[in-house]
C-alpha atoms as a PDB file:
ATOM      1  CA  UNK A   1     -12.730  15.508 -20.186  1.00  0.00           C
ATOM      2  CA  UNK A   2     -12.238  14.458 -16.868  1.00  0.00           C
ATOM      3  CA  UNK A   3     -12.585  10.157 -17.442  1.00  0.00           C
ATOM      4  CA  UNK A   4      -9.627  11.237 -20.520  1.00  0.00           C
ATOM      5  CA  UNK A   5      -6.911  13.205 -17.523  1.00  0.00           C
ATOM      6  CA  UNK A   6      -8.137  10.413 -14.966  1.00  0.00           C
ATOM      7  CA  UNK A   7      -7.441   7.214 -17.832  1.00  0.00           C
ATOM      8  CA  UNK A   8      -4.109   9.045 -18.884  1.00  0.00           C
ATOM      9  CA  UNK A   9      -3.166  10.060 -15.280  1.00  0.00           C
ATOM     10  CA  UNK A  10      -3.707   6.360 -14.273  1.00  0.00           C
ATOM     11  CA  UNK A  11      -1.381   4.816 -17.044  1.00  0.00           C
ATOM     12  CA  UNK A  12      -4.233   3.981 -19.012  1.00  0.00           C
ATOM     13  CA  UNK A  13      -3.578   5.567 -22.326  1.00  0.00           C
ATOM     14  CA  UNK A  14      -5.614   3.084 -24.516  1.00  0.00           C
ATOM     15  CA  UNK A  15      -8.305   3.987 -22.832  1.00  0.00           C
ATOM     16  CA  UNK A  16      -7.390   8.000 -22.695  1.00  0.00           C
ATOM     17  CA  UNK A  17      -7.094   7.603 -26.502  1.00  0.00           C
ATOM     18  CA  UNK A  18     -10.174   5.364 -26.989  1.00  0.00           C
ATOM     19  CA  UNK A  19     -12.261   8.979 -26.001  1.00  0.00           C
ATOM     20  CA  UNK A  20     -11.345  10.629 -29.578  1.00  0.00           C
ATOM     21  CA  UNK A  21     -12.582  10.949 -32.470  1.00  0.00           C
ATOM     22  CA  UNK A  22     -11.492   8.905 -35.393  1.00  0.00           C
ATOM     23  CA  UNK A  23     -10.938  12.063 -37.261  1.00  0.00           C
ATOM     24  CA  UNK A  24      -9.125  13.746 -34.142  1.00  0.00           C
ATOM     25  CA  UNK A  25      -7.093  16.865 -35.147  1.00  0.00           C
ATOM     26  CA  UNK A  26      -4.387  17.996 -32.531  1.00  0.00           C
ATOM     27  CA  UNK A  27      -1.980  21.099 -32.935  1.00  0.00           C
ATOM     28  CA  UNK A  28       1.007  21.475 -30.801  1.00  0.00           C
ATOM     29  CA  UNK A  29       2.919  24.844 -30.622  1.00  0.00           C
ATOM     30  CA  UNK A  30       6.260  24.222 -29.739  1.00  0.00           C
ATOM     31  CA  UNK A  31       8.757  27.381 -29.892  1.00  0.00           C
ATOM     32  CA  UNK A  32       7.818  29.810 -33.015  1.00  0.00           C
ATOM     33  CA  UNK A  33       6.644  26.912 -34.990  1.00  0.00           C
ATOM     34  CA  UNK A  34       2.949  24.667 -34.979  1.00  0.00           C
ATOM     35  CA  UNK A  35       2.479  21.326 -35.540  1.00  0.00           C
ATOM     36  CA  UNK A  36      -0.714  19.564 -37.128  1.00  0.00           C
ATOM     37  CA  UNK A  37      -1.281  15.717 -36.451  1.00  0.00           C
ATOM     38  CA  UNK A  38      -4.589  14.668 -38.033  1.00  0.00           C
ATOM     39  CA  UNK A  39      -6.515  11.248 -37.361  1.00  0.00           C
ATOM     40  CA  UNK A  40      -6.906   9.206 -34.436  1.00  0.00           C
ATOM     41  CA  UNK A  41      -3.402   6.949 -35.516  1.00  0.00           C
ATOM     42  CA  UNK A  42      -1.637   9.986 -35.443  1.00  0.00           C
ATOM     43  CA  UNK A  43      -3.349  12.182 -32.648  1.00  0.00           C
ATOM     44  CA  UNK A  44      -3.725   8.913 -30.533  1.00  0.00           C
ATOM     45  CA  UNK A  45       0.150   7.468 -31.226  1.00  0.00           C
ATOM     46  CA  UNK A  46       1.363  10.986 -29.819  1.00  0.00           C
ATOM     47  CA  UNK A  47      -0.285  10.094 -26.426  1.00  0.00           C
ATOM     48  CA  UNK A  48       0.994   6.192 -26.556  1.00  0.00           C
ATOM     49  CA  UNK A  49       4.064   7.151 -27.250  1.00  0.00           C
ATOM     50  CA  UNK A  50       4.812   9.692 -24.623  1.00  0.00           C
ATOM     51  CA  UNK A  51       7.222   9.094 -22.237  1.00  0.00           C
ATOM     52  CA  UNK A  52       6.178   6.541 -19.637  1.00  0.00           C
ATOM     53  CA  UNK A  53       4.756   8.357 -16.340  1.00  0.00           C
ATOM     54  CA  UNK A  54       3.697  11.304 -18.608  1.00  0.00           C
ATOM     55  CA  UNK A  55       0.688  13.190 -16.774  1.00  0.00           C
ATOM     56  CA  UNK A  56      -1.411  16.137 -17.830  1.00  0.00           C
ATOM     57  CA  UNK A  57      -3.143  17.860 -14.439  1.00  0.00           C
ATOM     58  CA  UNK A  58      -5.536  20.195 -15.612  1.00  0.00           C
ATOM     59  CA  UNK A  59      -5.676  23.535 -12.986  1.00  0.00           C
ATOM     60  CA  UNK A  60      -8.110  26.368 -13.877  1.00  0.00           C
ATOM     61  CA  UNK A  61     -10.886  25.193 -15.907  1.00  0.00           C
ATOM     62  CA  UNK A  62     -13.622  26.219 -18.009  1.00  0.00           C
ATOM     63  CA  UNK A  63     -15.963  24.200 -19.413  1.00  0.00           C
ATOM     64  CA  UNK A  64     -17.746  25.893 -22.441  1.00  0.00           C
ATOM     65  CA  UNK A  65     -19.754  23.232 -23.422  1.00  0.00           C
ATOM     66  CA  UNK A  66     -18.476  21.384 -25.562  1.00  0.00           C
ATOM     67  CA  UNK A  67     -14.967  23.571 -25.270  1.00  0.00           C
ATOM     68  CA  UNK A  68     -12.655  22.820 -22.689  1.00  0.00           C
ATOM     69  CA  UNK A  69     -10.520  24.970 -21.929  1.00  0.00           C
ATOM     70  CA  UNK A  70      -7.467  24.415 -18.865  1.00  0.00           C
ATOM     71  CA  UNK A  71      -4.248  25.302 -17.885  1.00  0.00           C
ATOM     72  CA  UNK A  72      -2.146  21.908 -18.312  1.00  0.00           C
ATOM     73  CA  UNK A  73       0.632  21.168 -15.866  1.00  0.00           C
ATOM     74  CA  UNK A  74       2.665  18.683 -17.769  1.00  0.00           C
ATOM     75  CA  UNK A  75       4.771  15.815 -15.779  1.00  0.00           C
ATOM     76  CA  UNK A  76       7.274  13.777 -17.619  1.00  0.00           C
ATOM     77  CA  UNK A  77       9.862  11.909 -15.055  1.00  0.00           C
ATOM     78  CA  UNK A  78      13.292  13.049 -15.951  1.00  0.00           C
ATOM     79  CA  UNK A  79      12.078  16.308 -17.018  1.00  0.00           C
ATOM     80  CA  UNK A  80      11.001  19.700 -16.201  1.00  0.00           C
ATOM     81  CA  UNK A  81       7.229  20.378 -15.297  1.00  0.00           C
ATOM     82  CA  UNK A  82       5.724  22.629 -18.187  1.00  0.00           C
ATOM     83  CA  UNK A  83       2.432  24.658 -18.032  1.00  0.00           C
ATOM     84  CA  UNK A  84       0.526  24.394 -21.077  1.00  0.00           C
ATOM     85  CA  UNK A  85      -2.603  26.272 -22.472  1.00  0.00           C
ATOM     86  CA  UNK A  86      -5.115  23.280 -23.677  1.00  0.00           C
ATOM     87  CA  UNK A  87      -8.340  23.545 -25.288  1.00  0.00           C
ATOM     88  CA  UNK A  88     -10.178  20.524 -26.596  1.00  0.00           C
ATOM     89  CA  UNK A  89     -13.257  20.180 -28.634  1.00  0.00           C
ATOM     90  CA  UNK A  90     -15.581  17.345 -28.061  1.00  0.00           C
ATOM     91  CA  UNK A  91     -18.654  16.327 -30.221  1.00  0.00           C
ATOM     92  CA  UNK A  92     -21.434  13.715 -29.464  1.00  0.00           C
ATOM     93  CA  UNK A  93     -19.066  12.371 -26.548  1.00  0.00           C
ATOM     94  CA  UNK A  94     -15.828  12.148 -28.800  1.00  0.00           C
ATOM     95  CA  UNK A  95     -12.901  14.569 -28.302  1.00  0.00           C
ATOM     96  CA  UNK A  96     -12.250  15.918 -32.242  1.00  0.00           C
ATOM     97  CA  UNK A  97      -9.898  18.332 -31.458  1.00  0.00           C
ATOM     98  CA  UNK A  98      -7.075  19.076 -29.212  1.00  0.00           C
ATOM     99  CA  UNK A  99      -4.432  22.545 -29.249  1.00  0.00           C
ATOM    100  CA  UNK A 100      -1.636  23.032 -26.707  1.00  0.00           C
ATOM    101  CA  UNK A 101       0.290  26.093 -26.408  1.00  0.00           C
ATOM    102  CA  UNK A 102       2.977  27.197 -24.272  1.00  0.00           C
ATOM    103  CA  UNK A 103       1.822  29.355 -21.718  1.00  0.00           C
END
């Protein structure tokens, strides 16, 4: 998980992206409703096309194995910084799931 914040961090989202799964499944909880992308065109296209200079710092951490589990500050220029609750799954070196959450 760390080589996926560092790629992304650095501008590198092709290479951020290249770290899922083909059958990737990301939910994002925006307000009272949830959103469910599924596949690696649809998971991966929501990180390339984020705004440009988006960053995701992870803070406290806790590595479960193959959980993740971090408290997301989220940078966008123009925008304000949002904490997010993140927990990603990865199997046999591939990130299959992703869920952010408010905090």
């Amino acid at each position: 998980m760390e080589l996926f914040f560092e790629l992304l961090n650095a501008g590198d989202r092709e290479g951020a992206v290249a770290l899922m799964d083909e059958n990737t499944e990301m939910r994002v909880h925006v307000g009272e409703s949830v959103q469910t992308l599924r596949g690696l065109d649809r998971v991966g296209g929501w990180f390339l096309r984020g705004d440009k200079g988006l960053k995701m710092i992870p803070g406290e951490v806790r590595d479960l194995g193959n959980t993740y589990q971090a408290d997301l500050m989220v940078v966008r220029p123009g925008a304000p910084s949002q904490h997010l609750d993140a927990q990603f799954r990865v199997e046999a070196g591939k990130i299959t799931s992703i869920n952010l959450a408010p905090r």
